[in-house]
PDB file of N, CA and C in Angstrom:
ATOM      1  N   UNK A   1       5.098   8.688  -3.689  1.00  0.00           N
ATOM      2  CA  UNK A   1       5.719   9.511  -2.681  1.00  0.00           C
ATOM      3  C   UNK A   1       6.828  10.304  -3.354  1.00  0.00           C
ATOM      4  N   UNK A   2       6.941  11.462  -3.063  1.00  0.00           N
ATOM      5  CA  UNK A   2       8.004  12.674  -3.873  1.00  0.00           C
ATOM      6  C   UNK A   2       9.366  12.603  -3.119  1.00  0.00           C
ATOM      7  N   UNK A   3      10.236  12.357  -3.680  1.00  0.00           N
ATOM      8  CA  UNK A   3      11.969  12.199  -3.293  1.00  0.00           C
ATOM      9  C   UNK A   3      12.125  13.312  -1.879  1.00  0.00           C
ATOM     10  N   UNK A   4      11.743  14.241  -2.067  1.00  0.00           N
ATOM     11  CA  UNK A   4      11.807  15.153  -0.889  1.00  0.00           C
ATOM     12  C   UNK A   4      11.059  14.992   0.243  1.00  0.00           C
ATOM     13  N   UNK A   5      10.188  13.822   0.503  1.00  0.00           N
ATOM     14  CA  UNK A   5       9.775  13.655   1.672  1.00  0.00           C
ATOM     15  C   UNK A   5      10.339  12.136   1.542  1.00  0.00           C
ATOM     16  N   UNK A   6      11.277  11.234   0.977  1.00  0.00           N
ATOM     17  CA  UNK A   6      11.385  10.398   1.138  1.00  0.00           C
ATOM     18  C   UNK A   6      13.044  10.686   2.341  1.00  0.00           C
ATOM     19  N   UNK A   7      13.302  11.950   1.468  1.00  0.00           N
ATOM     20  CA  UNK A   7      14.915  12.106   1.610  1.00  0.00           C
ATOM     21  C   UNK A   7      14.372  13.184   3.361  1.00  0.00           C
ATOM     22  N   UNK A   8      13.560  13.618   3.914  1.00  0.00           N
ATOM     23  CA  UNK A   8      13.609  14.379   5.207  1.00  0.00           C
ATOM     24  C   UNK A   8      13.023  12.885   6.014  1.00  0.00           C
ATOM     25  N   UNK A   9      12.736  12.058   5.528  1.00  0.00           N
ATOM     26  CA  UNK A   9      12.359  10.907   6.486  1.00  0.00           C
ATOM     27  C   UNK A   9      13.752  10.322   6.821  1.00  0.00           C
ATOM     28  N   UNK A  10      14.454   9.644   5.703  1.00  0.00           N
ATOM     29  CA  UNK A  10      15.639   9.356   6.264  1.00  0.00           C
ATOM     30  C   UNK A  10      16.651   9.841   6.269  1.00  0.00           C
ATOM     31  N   UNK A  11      16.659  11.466   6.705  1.00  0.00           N
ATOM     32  CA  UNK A  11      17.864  12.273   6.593  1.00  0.00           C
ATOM     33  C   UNK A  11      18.882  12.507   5.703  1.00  0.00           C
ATOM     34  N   UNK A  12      18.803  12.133   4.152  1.00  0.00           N
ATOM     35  CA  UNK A  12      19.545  12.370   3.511  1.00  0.00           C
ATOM     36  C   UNK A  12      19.180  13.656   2.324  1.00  0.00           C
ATOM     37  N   UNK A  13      19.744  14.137   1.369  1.00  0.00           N
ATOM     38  CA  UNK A  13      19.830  15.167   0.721  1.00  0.00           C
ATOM     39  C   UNK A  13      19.009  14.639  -0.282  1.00  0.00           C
ATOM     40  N   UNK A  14      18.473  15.316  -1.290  1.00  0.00           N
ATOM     41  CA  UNK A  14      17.129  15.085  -2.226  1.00  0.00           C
ATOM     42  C   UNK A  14      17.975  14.478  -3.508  1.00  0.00           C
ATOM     43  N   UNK A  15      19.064  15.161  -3.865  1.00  0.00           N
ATOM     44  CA  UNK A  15      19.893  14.848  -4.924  1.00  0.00           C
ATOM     45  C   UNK A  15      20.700  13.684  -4.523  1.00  0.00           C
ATOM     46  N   UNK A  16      21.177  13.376  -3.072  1.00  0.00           N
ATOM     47  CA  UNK A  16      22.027  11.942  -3.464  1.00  0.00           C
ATOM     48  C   UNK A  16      20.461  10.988  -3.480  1.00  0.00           C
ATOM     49  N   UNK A  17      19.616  10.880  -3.234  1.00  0.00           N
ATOM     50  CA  UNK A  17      19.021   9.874  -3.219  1.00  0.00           C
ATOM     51  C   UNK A  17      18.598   9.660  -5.010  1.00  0.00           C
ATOM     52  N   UNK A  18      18.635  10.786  -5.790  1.00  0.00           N
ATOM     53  CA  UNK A  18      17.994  10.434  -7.245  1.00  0.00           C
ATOM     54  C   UNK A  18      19.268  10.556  -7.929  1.00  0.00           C
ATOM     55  N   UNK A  19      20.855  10.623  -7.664  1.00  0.00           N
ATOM     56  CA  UNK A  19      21.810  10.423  -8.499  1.00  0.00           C
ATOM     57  C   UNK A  19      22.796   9.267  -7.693  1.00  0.00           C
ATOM     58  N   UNK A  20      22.266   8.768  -6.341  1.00  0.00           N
ATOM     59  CA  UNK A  20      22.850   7.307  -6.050  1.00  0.00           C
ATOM     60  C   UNK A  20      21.924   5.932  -5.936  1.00  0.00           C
ATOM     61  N   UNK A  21      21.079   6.370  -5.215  1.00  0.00           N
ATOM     62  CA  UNK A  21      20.163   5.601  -4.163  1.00  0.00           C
ATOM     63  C   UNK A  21      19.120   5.156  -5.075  1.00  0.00           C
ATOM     64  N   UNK A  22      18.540   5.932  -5.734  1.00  0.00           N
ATOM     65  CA  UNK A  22      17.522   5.346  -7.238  1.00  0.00           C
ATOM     66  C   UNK A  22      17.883   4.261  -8.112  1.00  0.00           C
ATOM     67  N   UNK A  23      18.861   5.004  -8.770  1.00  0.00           N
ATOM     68  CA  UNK A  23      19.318   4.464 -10.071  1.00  0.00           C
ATOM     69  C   UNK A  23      19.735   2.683  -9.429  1.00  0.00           C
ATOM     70  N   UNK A  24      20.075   2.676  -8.327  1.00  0.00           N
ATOM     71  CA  UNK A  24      19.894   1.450  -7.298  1.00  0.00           C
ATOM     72  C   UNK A  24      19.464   0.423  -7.472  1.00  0.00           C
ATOM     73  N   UNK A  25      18.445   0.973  -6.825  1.00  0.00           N
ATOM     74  CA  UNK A  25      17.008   0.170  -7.160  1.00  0.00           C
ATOM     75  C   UNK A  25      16.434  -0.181  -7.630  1.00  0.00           C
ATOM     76  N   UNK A  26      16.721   1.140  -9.074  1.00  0.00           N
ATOM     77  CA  UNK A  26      15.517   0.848 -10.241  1.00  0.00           C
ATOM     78  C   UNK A  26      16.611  -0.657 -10.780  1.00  0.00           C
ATOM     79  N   UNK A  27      17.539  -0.103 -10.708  1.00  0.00           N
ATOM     80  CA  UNK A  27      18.587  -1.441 -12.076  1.00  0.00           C
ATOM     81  C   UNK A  27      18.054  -2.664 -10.780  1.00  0.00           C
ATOM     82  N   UNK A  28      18.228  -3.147  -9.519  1.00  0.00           N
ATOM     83  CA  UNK A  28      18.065  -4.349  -8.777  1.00  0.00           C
ATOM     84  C   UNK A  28      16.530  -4.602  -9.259  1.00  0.00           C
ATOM     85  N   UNK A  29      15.256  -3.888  -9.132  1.00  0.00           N
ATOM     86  CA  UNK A  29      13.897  -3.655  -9.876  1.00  0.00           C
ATOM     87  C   UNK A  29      13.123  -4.121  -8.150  1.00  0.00           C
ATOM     88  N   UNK A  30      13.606  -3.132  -7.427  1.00  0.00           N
ATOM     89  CA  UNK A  30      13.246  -2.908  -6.195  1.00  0.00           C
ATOM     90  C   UNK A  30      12.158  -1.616  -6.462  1.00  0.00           C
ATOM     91  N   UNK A  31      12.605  -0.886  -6.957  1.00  0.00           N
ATOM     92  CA  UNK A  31      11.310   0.558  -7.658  1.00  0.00           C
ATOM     93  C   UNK A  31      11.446   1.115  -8.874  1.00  0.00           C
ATOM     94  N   UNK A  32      10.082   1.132  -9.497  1.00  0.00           N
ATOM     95  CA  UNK A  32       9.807   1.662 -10.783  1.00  0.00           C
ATOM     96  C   UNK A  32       9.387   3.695 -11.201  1.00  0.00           C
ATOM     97  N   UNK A  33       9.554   4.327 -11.561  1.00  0.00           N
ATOM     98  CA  UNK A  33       9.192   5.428 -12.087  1.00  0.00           C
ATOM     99  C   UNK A  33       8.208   5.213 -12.858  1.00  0.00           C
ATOM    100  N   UNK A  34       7.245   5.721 -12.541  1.00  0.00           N
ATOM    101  CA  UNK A  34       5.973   6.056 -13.376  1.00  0.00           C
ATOM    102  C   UNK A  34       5.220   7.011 -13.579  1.00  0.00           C
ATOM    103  N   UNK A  35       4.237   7.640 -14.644  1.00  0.00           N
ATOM    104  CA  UNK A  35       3.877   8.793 -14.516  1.00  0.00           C
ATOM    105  C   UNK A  35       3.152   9.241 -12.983  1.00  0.00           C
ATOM    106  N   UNK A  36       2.852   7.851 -12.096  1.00  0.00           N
ATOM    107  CA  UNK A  36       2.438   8.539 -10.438  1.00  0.00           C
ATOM    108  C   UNK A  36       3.494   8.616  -9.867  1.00  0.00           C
ATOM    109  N   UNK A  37       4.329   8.311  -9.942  1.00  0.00           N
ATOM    110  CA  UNK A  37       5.937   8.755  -9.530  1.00  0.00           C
ATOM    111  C   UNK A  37       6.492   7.500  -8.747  1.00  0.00           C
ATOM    112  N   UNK A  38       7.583   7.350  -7.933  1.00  0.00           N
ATOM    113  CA  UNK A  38       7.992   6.064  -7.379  1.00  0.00           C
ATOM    114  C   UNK A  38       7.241   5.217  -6.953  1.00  0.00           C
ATOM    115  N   UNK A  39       7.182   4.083  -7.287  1.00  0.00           N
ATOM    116  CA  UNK A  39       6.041   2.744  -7.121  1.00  0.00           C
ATOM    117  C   UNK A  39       7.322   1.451  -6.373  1.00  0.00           C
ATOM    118  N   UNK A  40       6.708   1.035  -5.644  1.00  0.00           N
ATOM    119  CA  UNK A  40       7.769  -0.096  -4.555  1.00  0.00           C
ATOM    120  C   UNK A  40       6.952  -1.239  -5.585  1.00  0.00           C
ATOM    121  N   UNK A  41       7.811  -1.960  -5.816  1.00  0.00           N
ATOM    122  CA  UNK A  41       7.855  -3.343  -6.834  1.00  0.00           C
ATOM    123  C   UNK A  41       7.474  -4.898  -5.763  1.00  0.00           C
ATOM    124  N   UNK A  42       6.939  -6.125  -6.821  1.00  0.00           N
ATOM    125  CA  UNK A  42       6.791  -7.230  -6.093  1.00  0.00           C
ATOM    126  C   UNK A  42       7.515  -7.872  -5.507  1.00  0.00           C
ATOM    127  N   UNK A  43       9.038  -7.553  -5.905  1.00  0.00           N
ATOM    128  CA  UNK A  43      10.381  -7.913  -5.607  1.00  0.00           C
ATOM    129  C   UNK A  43      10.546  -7.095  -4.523  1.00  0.00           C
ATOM    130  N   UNK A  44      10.658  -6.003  -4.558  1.00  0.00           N
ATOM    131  CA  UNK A  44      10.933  -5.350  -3.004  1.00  0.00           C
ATOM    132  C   UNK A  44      10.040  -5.684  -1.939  1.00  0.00           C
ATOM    133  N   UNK A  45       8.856  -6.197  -2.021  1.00  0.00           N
ATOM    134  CA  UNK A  45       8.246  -6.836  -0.764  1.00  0.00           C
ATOM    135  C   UNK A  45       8.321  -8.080  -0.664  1.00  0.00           C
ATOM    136  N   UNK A  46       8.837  -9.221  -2.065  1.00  0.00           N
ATOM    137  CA  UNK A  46       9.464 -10.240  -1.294  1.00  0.00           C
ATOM    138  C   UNK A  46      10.711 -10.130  -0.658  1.00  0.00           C
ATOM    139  N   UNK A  47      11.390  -9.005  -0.913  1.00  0.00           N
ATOM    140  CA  UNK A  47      12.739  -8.832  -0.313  1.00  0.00           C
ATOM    141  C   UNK A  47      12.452  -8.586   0.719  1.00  0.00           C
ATOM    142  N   UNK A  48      11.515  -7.867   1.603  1.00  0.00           N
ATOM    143  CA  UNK A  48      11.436  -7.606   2.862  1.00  0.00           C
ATOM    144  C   UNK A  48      10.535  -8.330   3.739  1.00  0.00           C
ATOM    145  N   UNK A  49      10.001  -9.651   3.107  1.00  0.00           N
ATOM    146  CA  UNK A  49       9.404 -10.472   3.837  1.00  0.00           C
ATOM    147  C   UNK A  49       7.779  -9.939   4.180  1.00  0.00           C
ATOM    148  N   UNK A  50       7.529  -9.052   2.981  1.00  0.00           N
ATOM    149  CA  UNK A  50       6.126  -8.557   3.569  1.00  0.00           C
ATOM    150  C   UNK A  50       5.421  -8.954   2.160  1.00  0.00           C
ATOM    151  N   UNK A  51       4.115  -8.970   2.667  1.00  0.00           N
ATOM    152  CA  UNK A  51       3.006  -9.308   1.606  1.00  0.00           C
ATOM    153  C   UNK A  51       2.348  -7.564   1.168  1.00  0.00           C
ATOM    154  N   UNK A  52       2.384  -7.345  -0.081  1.00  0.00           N
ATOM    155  CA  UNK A  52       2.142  -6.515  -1.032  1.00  0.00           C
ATOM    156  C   UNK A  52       0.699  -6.315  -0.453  1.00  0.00           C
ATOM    157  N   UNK A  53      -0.172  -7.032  -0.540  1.00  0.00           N
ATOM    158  CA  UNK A  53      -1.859  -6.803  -0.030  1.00  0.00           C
ATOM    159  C   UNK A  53      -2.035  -6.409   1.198  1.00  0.00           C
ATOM    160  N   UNK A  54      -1.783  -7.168   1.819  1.00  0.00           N
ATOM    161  CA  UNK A  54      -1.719  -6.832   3.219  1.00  0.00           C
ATOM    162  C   UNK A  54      -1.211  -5.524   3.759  1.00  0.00           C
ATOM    163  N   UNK A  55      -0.380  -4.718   3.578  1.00  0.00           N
ATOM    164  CA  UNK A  55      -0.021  -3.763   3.175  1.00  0.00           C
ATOM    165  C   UNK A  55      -0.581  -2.723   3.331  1.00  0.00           C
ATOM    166  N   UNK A  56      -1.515  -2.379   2.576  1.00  0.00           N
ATOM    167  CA  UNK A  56      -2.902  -1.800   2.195  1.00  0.00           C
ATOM    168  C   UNK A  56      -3.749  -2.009   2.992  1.00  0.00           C
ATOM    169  N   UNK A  57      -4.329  -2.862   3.662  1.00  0.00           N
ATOM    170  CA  UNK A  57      -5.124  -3.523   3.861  1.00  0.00           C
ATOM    171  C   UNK A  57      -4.681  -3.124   5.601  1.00  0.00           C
ATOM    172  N   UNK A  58      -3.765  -2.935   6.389  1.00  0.00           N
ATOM    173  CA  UNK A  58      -2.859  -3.016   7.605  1.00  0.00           C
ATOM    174  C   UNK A  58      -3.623  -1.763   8.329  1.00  0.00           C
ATOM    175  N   UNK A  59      -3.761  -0.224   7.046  1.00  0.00           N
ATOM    176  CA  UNK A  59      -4.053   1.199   7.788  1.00  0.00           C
ATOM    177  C   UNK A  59      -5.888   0.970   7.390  1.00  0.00           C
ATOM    178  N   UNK A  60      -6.511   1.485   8.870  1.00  0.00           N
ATOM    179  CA  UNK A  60      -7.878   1.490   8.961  1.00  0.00           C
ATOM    180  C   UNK A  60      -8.040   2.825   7.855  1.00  0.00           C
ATOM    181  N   UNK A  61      -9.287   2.566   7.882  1.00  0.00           N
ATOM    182  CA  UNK A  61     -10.139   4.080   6.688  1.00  0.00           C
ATOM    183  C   UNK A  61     -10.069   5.527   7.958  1.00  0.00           C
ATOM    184  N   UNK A  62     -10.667   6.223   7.181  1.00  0.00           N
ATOM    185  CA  UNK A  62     -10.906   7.351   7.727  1.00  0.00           C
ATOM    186  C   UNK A  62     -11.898   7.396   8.948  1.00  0.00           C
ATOM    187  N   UNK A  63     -12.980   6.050   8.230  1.00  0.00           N
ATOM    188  CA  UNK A  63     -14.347   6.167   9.272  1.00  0.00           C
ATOM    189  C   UNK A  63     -14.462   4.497   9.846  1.00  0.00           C
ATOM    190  N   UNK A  64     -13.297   4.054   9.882  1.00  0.00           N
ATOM    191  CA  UNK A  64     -13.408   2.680  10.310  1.00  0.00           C
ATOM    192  C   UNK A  64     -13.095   2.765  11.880  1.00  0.00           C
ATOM    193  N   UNK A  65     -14.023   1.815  12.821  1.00  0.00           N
ATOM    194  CA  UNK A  65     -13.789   2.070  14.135  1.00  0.00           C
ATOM    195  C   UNK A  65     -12.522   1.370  14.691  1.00  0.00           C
TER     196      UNK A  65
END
């Protein structure tokens, strides 16, 4: 997901989120940078009490009834 639709979801500016709000996370290892761009870590979904698979698994397909 690209910083600029992360930052109009929760109302904040594109630049404080990648010169406060990142650097954050990445050091706690809540999210990683990668060449697909921000990736949510195993640690940030035990932090929030959710299962990583399930996750995925939660939104139906395109052609699922």
């Amino acid at each position: 997901m690209g910083v600029s639709t992360i930052a109009t979801a929760i109302g904040e500016d594109p630049g404080t989120l990648e010169e406060v709000y990142e650097p954050y996370l990445i050091m706690e290892g809540f999210i990683k940078r990668t060449p697909r761009g921000r990736m949510v870590t195993p640690l940030a979904y035990q932090h929030l009490g959710r299962n990583m698979h399930d996750s995925a698994v939660a939104q139906p397909g395109l052609f699922d009834d």
